[in-house]
PDB file of N, CA and C in Angstrom:
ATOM      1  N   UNK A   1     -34.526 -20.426   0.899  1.00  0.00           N
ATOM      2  CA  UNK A   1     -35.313 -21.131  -0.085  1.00  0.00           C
ATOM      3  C   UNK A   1     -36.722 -20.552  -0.084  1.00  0.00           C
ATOM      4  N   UNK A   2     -37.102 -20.288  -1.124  1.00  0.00           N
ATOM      5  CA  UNK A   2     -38.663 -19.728  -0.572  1.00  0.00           C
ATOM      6  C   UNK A   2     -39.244 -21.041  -1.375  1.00  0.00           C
ATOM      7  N   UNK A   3     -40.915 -20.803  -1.112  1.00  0.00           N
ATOM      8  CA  UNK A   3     -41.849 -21.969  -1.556  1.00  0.00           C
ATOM      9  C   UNK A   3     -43.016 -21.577  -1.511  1.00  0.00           C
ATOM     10  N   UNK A   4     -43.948 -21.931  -2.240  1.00  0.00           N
ATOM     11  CA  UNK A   4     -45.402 -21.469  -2.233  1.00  0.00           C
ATOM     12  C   UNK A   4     -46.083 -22.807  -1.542  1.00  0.00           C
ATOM     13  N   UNK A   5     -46.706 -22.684  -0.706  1.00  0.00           N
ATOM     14  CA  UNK A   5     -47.390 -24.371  -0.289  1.00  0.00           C
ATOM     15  C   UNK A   5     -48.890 -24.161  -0.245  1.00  0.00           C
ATOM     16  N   UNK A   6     -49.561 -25.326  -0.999  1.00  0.00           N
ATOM     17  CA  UNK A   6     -51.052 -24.789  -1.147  1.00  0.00           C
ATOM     18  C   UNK A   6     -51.045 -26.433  -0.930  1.00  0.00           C
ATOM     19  N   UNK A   7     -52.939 -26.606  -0.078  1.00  0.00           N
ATOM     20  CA  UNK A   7     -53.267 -27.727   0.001  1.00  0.00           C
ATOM     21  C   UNK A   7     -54.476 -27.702  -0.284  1.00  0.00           C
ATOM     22  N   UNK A   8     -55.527 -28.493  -1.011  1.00  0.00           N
ATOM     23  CA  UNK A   8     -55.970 -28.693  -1.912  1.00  0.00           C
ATOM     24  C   UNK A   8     -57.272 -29.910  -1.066  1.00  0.00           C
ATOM     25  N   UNK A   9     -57.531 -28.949  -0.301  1.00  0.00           N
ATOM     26  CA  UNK A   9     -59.039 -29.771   0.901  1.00  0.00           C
ATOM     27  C   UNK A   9     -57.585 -30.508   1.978  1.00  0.00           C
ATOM     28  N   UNK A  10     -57.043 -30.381   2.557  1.00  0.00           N
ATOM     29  CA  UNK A  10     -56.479 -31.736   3.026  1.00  0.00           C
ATOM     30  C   UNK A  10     -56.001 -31.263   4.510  1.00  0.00           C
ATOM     31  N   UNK A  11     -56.301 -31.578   5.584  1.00  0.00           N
ATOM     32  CA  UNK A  11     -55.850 -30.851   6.748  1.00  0.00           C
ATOM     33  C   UNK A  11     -54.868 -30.447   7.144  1.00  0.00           C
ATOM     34  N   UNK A  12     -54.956 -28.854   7.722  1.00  0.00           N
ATOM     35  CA  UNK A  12     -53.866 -28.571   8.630  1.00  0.00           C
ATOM     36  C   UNK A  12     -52.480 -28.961   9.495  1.00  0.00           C
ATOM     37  N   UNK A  13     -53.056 -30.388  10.127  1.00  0.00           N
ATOM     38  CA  UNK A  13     -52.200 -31.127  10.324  1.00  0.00           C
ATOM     39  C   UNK A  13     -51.341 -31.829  10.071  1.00  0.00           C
ATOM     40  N   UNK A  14     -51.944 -32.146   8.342  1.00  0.00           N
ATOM     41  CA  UNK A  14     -51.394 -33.224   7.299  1.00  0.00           C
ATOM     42  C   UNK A  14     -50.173 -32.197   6.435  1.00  0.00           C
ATOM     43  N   UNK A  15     -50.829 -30.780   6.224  1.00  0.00           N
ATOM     44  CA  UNK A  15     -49.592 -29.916   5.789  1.00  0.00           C
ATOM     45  C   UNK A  15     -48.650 -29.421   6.736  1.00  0.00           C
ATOM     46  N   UNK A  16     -48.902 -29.662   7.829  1.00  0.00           N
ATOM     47  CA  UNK A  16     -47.584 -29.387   8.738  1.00  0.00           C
ATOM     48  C   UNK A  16     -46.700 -30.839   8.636  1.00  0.00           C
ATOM     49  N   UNK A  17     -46.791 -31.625   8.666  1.00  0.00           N
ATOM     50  CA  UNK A  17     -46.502 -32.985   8.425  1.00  0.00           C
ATOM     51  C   UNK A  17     -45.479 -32.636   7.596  1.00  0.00           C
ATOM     52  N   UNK A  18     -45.928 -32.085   6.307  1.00  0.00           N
ATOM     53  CA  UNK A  18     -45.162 -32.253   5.387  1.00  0.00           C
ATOM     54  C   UNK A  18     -43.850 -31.221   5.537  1.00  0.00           C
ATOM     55  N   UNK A  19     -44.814 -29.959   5.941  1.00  0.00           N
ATOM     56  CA  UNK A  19     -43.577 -28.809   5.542  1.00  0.00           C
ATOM     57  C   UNK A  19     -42.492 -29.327   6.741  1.00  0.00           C
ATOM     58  N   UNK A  20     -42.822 -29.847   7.620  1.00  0.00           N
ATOM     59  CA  UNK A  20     -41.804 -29.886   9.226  1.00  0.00           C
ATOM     60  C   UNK A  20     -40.824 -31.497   8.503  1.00  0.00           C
ATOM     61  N   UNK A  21     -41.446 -31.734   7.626  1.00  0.00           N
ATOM     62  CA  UNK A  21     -40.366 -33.453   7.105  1.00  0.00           C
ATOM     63  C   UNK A  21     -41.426 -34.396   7.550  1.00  0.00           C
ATOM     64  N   UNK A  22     -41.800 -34.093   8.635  1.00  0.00           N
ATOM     65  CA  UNK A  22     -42.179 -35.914   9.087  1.00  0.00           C
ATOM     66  C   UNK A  22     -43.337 -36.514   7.871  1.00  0.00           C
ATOM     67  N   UNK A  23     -43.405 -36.291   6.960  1.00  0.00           N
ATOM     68  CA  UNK A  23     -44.622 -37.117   6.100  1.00  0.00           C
ATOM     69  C   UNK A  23     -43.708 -36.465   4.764  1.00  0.00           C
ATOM     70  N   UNK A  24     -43.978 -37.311   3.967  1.00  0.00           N
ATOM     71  CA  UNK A  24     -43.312 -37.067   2.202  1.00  0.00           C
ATOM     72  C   UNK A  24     -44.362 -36.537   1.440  1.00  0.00           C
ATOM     73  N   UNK A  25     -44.542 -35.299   0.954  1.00  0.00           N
ATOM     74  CA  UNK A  25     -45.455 -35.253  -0.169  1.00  0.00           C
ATOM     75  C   UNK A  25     -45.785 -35.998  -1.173  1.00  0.00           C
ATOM     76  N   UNK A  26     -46.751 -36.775  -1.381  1.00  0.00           N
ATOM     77  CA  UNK A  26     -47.311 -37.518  -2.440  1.00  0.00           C
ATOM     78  C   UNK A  26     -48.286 -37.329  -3.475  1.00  0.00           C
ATOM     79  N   UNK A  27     -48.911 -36.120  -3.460  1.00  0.00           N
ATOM     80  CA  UNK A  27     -50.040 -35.536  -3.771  1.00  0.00           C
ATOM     81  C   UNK A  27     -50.177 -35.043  -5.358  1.00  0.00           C
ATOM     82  N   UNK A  28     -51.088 -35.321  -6.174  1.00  0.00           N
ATOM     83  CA  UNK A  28     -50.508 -34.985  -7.580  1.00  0.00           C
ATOM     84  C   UNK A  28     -51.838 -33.818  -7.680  1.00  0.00           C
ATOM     85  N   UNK A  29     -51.292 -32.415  -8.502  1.00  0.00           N
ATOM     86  CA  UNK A  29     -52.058 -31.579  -8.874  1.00  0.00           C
ATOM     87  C   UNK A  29     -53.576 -32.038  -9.507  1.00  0.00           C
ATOM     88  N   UNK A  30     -54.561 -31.085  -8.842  1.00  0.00           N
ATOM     89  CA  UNK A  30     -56.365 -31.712  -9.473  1.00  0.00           C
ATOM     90  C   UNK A  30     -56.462 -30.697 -10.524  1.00  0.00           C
ATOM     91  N   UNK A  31     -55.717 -29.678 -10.895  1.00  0.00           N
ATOM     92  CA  UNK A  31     -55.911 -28.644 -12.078  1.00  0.00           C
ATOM     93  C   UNK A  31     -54.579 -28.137 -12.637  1.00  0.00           C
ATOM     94  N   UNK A  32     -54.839 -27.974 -13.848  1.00  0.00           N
ATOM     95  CA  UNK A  32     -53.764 -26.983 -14.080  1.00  0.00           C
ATOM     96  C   UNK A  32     -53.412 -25.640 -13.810  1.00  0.00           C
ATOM     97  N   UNK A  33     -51.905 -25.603 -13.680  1.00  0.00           N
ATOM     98  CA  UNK A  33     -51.782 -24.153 -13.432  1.00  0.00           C
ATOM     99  C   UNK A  33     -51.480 -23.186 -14.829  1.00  0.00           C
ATOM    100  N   UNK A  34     -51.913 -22.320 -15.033  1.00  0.00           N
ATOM    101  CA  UNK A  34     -51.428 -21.292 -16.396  1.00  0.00           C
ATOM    102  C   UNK A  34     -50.538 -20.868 -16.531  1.00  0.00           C
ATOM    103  N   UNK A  35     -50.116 -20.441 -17.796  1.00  0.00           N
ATOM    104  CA  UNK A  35     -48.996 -19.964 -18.009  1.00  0.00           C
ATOM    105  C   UNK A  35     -48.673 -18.365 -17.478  1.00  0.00           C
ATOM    106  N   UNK A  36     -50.114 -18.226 -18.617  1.00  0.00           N
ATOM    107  CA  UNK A  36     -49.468 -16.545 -18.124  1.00  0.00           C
ATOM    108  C   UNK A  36     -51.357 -15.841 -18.000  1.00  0.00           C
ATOM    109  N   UNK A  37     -51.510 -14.547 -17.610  1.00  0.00           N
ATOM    110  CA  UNK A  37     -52.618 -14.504 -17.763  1.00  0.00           C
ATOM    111  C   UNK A  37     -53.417 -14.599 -19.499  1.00  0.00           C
ATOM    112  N   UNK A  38     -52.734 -14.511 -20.344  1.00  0.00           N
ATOM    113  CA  UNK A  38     -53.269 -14.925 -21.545  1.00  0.00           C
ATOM    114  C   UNK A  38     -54.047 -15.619 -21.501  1.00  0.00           C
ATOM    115  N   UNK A  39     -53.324 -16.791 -21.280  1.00  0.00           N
ATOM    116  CA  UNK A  39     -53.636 -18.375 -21.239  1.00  0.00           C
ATOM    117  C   UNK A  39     -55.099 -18.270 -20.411  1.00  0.00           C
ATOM    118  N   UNK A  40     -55.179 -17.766 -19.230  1.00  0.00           N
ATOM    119  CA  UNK A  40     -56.560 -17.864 -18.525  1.00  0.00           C
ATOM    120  C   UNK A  40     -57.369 -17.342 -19.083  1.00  0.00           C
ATOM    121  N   UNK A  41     -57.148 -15.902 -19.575  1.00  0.00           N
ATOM    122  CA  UNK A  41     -58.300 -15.035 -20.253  1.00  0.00           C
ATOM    123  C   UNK A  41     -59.029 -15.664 -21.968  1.00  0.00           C
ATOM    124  N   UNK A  42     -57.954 -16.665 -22.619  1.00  0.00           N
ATOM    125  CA  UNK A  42     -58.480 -17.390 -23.778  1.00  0.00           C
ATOM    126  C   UNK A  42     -58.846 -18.999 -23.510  1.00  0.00           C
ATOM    127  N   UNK A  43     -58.383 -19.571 -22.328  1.00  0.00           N
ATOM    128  CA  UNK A  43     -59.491 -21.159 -21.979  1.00  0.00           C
ATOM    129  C   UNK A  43     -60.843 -20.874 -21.810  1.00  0.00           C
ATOM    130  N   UNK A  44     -61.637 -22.217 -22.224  1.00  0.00           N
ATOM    131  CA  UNK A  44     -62.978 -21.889 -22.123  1.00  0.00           C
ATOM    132  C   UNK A  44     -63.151 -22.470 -20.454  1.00  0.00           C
ATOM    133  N   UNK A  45     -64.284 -22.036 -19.875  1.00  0.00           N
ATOM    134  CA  UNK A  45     -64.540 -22.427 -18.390  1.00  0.00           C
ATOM    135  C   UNK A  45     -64.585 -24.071 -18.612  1.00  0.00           C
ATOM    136  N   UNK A  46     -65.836 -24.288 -19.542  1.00  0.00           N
ATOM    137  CA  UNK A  46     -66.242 -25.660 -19.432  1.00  0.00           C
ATOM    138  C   UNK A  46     -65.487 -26.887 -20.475  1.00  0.00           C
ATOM    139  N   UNK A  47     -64.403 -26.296 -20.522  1.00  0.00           N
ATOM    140  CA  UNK A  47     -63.182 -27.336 -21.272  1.00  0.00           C
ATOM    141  C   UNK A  47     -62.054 -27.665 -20.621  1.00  0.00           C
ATOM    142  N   UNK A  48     -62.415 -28.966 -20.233  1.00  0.00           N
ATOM    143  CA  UNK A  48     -61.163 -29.570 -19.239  1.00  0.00           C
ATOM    144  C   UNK A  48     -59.534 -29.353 -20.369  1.00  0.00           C
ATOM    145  N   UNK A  49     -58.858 -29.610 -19.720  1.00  0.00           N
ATOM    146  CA  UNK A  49     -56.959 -29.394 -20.063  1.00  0.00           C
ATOM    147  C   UNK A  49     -57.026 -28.799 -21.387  1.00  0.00           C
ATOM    148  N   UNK A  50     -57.390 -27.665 -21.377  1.00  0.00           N
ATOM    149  CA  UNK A  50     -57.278 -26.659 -22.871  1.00  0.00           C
ATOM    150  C   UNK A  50     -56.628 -25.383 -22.544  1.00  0.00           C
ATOM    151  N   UNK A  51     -55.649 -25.558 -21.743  1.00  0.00           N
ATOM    152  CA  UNK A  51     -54.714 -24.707 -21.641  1.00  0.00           C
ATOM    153  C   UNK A  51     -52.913 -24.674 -21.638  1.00  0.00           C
ATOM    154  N   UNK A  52     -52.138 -23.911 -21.800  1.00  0.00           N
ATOM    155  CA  UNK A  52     -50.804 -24.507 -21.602  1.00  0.00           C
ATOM    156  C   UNK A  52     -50.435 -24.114 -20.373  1.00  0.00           C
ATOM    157  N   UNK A  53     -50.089 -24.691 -19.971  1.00  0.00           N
ATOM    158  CA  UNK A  53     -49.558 -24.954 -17.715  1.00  0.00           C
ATOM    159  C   UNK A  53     -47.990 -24.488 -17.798  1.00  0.00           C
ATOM    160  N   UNK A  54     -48.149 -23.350 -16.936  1.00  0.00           N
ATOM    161  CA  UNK A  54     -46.717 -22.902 -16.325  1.00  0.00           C
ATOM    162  C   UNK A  54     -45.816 -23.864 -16.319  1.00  0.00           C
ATOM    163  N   UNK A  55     -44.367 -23.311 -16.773  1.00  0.00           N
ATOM    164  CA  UNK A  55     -43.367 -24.308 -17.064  1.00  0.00           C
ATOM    165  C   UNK A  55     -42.500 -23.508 -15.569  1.00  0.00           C
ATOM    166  N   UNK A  56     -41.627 -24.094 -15.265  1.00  0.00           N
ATOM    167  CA  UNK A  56     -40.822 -23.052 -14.381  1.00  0.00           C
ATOM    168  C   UNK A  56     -39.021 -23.381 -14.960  1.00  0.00           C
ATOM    169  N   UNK A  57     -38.243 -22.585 -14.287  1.00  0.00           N
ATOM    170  CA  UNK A  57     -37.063 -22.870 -14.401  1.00  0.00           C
ATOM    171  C   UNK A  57     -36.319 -24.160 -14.909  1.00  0.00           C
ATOM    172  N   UNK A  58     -36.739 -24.741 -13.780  1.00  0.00           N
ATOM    173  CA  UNK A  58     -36.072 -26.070 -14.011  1.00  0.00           C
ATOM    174  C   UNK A  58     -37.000 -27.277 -14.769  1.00  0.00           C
ATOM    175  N   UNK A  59     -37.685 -26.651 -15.591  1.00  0.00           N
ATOM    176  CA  UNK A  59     -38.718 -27.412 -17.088  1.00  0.00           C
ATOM    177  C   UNK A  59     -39.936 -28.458 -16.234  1.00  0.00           C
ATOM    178  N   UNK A  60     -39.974 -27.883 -15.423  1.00  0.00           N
ATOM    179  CA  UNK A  60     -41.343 -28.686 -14.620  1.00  0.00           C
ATOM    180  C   UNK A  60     -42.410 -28.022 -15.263  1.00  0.00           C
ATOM    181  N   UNK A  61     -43.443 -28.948 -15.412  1.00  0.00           N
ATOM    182  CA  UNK A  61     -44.729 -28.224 -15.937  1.00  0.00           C
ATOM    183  C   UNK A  61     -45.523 -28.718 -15.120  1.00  0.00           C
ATOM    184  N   UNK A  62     -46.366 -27.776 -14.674  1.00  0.00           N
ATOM    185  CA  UNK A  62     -47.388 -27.722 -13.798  1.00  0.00           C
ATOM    186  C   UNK A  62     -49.138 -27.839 -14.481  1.00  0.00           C
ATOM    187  N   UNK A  63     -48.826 -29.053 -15.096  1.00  0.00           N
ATOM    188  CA  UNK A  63     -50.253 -29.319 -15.613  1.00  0.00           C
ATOM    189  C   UNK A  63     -50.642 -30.532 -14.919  1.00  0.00           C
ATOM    190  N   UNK A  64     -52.263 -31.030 -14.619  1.00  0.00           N
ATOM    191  CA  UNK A  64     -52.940 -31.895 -14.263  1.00  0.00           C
ATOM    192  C   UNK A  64     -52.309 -33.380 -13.929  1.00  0.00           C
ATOM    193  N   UNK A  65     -52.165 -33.484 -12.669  1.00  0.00           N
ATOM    194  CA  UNK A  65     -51.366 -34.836 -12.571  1.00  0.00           C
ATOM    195  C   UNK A  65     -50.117 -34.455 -11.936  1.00  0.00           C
ATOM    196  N   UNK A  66     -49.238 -33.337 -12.110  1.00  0.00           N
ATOM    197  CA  UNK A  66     -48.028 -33.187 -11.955  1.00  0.00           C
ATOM    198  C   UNK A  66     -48.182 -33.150 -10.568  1.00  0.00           C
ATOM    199  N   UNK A  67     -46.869 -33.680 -10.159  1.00  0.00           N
ATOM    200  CA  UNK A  67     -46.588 -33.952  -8.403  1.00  0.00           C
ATOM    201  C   UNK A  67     -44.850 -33.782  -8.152  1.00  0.00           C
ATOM    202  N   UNK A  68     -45.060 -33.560  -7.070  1.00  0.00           N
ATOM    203  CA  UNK A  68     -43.309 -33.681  -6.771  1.00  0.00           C
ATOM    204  C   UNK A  68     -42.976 -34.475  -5.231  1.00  0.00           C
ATOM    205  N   UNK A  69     -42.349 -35.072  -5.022  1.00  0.00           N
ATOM    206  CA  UNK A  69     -41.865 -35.838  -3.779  1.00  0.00           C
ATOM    207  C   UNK A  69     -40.662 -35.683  -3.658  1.00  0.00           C
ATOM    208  N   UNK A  70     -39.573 -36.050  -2.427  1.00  0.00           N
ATOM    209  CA  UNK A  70     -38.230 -35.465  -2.029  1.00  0.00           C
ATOM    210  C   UNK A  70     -37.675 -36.150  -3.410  1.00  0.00           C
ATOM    211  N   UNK A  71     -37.687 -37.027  -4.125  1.00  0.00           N
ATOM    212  CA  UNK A  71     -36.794 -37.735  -4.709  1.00  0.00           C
ATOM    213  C   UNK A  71     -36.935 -37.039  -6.315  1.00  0.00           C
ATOM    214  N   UNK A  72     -38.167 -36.609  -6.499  1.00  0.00           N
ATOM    215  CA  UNK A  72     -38.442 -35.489  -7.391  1.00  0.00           C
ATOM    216  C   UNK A  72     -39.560 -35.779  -8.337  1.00  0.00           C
ATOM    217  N   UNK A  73     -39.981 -35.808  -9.550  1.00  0.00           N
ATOM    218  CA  UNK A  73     -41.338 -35.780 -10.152  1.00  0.00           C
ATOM    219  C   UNK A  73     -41.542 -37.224  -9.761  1.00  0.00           C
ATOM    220  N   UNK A  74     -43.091 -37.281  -9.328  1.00  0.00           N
ATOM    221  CA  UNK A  74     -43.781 -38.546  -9.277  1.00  0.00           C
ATOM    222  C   UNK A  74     -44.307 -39.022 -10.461  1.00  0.00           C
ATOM    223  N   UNK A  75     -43.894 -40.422 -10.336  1.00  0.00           N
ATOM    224  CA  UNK A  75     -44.043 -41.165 -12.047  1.00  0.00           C
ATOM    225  C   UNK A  75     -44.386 -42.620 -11.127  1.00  0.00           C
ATOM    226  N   UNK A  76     -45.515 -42.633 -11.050  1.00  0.00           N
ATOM    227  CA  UNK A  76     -46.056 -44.067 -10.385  1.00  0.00           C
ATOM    228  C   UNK A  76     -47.380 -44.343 -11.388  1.00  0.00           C
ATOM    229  N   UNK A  77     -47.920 -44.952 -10.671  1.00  0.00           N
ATOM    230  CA  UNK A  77     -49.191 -46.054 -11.224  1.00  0.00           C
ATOM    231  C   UNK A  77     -50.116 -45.086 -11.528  1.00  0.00           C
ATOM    232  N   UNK A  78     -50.528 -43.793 -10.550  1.00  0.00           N
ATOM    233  CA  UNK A  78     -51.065 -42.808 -10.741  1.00  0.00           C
ATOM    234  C   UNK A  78     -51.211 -41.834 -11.762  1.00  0.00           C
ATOM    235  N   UNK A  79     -49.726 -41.960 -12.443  1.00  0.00           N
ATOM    236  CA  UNK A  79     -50.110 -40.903 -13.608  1.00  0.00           C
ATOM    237  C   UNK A  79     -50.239 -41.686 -15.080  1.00  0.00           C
ATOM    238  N   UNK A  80     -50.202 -43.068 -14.627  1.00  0.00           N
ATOM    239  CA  UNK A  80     -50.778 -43.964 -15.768  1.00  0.00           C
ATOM    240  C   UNK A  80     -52.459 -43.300 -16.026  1.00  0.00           C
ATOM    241  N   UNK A  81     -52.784 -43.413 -14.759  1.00  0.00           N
ATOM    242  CA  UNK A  81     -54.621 -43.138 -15.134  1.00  0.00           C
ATOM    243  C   UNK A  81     -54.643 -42.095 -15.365  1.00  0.00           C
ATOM    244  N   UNK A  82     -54.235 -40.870 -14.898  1.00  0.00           N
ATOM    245  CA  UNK A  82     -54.576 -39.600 -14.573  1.00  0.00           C
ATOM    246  C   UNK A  82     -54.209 -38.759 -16.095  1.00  0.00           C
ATOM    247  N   UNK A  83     -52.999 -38.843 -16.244  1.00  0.00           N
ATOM    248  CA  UNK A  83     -52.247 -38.003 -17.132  1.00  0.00           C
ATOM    249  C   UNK A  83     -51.967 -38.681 -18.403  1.00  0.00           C
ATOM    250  N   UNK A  84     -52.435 -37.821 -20.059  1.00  0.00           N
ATOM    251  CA  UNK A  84     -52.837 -38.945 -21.101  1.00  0.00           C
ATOM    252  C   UNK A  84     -51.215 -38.673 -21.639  1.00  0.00           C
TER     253      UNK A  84
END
């Protein structure tokens, strides 16, 4: 299985947690990710979510808010506020 794991200020300890099982990822993305370099080279710096966010395989989109946990996309109270 491969995986990219990025943590986002949050300690060392807290991402071993996760990758080893003992703690569940809960964490929802603070930016979007891009599609392609297009997409980066035509957003403006100082314009929040004015871009289109990498989709992957299995139709996940990786824009602002998006999260994943074992059970699979997080859809809680959180992306009421976060995500319009």
């Amino acid at each position: 299985m491969d995986a990219i794991v990025v943590g986002f200020g949050i300690s060392d300890n807290a991402l071993l947690d996760v990758i080893l099982g003992d703690h569940e990822p809960n964490g929802l993305l603070p930016m979007q990710f891009p599609k392609d370099m297009d997409t980066v080279e035509e957003q403006f710096e100082d314009v929040p979510k004015d871009m289109k966010s990498y989709k992957d395989s299995e139709g996940n989109t990786y824009d602002f808010g998006y999260g994943l946990n074992y059970n699979g996309v997080i859809e809680d109270e959180r992306i009421e506020k976060y995500v319009e």
